[in-house]
Protein backbone atom coordinates (compact mmCIF):
# COMPACT_ATOMS: atom_id res chain seq x y z
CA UNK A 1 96.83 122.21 100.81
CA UNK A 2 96.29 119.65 103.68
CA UNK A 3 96.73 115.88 102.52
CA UNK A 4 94.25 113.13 103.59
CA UNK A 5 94.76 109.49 104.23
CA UNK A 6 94.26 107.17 101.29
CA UNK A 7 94.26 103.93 102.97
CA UNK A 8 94.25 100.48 100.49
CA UNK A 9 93.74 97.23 102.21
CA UNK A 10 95.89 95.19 99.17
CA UNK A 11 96.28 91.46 99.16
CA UNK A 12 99.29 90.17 96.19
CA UNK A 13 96.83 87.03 95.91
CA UNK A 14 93.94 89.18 94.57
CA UNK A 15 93.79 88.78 90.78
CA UNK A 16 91.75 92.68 91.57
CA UNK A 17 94.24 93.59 93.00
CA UNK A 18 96.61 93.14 90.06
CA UNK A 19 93.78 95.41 88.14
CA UNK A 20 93.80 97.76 90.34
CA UNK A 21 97.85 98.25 90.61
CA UNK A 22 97.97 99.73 87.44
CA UNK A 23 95.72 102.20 88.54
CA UNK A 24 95.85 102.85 91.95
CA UNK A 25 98.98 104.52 91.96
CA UNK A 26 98.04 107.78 89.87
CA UNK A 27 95.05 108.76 92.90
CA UNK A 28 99.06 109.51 94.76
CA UNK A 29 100.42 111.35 91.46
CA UNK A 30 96.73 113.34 91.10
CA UNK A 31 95.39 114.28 94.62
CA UNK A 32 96.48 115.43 97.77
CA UNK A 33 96.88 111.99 99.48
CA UNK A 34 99.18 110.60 102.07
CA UNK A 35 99.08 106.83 101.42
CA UNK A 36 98.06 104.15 104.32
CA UNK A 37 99.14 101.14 102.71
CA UNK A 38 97.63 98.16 104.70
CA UNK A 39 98.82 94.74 102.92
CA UNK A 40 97.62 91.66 103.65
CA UNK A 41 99.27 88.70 104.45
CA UNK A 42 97.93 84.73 103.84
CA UNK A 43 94.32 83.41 103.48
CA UNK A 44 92.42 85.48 106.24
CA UNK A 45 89.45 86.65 104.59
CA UNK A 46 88.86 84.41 101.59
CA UNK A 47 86.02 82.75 100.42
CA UNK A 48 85.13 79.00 102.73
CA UNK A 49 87.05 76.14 99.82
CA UNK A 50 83.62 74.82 98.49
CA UNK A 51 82.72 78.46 97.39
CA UNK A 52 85.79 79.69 96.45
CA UNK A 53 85.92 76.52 93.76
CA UNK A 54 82.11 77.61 92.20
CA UNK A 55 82.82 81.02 92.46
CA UNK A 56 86.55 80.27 90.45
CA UNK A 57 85.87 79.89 86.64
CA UNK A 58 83.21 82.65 87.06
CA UNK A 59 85.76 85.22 88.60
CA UNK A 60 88.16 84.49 86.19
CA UNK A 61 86.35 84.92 83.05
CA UNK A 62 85.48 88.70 84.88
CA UNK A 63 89.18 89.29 85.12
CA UNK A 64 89.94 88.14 81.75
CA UNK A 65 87.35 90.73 80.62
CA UNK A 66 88.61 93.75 82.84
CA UNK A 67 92.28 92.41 81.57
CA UNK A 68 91.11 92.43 77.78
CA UNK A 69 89.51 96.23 78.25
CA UNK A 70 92.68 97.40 79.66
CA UNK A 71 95.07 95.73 77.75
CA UNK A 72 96.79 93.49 79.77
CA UNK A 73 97.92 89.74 79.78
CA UNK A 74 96.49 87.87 82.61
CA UNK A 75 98.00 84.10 82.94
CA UNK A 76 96.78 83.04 86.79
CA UNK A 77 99.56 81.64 89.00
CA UNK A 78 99.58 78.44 90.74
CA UNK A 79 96.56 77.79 93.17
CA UNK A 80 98.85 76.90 96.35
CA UNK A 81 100.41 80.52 95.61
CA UNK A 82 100.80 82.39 99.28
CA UNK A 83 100.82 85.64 99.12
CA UNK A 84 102.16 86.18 103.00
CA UNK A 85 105.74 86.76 101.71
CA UNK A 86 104.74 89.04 99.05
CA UNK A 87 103.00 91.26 101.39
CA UNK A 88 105.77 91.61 103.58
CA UNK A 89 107.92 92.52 101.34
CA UNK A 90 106.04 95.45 100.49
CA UNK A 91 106.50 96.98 103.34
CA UNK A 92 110.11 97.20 102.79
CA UNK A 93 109.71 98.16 99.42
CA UNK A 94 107.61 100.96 100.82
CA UNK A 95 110.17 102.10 103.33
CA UNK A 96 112.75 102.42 100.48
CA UNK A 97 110.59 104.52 98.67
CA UNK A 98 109.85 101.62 95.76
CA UNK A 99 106.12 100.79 97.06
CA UNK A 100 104.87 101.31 93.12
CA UNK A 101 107.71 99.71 91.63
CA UNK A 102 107.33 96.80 93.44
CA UNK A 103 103.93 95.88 93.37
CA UNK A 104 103.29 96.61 90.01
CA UNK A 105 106.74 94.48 89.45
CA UNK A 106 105.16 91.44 91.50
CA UNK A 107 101.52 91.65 90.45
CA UNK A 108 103.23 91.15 87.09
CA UNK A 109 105.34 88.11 87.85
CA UNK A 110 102.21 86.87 89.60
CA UNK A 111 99.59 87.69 87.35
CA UNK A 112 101.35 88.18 83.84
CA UNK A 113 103.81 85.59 84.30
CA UNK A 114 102.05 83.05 86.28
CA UNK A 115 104.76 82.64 88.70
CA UNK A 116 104.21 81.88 92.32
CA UNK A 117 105.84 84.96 94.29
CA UNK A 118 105.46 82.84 97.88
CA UNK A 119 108.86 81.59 96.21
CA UNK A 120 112.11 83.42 96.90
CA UNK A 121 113.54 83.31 93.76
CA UNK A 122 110.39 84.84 92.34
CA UNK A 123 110.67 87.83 94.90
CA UNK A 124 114.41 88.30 94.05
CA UNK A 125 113.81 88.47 90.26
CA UNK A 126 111.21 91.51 90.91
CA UNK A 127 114.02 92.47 93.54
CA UNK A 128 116.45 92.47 90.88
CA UNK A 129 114.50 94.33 88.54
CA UNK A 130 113.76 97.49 90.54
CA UNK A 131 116.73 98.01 92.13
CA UNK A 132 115.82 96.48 95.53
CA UNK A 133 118.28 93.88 97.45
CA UNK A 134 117.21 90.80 96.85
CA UNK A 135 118.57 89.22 100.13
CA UNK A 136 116.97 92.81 102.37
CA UNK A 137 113.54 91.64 100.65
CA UNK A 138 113.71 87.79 101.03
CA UNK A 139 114.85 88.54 105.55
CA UNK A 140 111.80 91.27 105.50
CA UNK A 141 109.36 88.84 103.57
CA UNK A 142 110.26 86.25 106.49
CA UNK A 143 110.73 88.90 109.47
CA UNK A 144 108.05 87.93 111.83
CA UNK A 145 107.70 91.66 112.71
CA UNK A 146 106.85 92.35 109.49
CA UNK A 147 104.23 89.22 109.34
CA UNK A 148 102.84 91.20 112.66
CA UNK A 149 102.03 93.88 110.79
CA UNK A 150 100.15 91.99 108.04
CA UNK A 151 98.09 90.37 111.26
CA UNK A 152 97.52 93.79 112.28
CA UNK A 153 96.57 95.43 109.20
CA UNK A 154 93.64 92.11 109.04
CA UNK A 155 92.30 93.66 112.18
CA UNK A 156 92.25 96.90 110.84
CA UNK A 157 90.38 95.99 107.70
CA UNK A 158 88.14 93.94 110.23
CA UNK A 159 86.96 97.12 112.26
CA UNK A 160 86.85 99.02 108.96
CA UNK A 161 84.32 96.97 107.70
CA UNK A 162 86.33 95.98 104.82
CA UNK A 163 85.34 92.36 103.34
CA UNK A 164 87.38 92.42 100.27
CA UNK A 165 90.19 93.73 98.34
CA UNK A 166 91.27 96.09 96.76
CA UNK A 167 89.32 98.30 99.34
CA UNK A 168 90.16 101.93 99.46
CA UNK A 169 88.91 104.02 102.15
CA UNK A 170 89.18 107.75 103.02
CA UNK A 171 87.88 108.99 106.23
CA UNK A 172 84.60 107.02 106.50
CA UNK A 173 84.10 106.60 102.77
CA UNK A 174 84.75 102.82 101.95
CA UNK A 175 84.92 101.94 98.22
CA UNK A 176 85.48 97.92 97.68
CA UNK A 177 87.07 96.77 94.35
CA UNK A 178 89.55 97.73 91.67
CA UNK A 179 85.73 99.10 89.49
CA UNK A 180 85.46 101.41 92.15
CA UNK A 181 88.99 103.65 91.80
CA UNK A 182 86.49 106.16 89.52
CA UNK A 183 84.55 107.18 92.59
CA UNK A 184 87.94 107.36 94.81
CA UNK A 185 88.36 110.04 92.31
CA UNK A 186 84.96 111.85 92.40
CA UNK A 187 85.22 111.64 96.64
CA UNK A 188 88.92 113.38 96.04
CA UNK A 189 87.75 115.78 93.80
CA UNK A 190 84.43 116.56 96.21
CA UNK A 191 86.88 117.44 98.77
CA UNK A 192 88.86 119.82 96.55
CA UNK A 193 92.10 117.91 97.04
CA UNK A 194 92.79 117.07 92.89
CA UNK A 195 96.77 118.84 92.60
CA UNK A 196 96.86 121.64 90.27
């Protein structure tokens, strides 16, 4: 059966995002997917300060509730976190083969633990933990080749249309949000691509 592209726009800052990474994965495990992953580097996209402070306490009491229904801990990390390294990172992790590993390993740390993963030693304890080298992912977090590619996946998102994360999109079908992995499904199984 011929695979599609699964692209997710994914930014390790998103408290979504950390929803949706321990869900995401299995649309890779149940359909015929190749996966685009398109991280996303520092604070392109976010909300202007003044509404990103009223919009805050709201979003996390929605977490909290997604959290509590899926039986999860959720203790936010600090405010300052950057998620820039993070991202980069990921794209070694995905070269090695230990894309899954890895961000459900640093969602944790960020969004479990509350620990700020814009810090090395944060990034070599996930490292560390899924059999990654710690000092391979701390020179790829900094590579500024890498940091290019988290510029260009921005403008990719940008001509996409995408305005948030978690955003999944397969061929012209754009679903925004870690609530919307149940119609990724129902588009994969419309196109007959669910793995027998």
């Amino acid at each position: 059966m011929e695979s599609v592209d699964l692209e997710i726009f994914f930014n390790f800052r998103s408290p979504y995002c950390y929803l949706a990474s321990k869900r995401m994965f299995h649309l890779l495990d149940d359909f015929h997917v190749r996966l685009v992953w398109r991280p996303l580097g520092g604070w392109h996209g976010r909300s202007p300060p003044e509404r990103a402070k009223r919009k805050m306490p709201i979003a996390r009491q929605d977490v909290r509730r997604f959290a509590r229904r899926m039986g999860i801990p959720v203790n936010p990390p600090p405010t300052s976190t950057d998620p820039t390294r993070a991202a980069a990172g990921s794209l070694l992790a995905e070269e090695r083969g230990l894309l899954r590993a890895y961000t459900v390993e640093t969602m944790r740390a960020e969004w479990a633990e509350g620990r700020d993963i814009g810090e090395p030693a944060v990034l070599r304890a996930v490292a560390d933990r899924i059999g990654l080298d710690p000092e391979a992912l701390i020179a790829a977090a900094d590579d500024p080749a890498r940091r290019e590619h988290l510029d260009a996946n921005w403008a990719v998102a940008d001509e996409r249309g995408a305005f948030g994360v978690p955003t999944f999109a397969v061929g012209d079908e754009i679903f925004w949000g870690q609530d919307r992995i149940d119609f990724v499904v129902e588009h994969l199984r419309e196109l007959r691509l669910a793995r027998l």
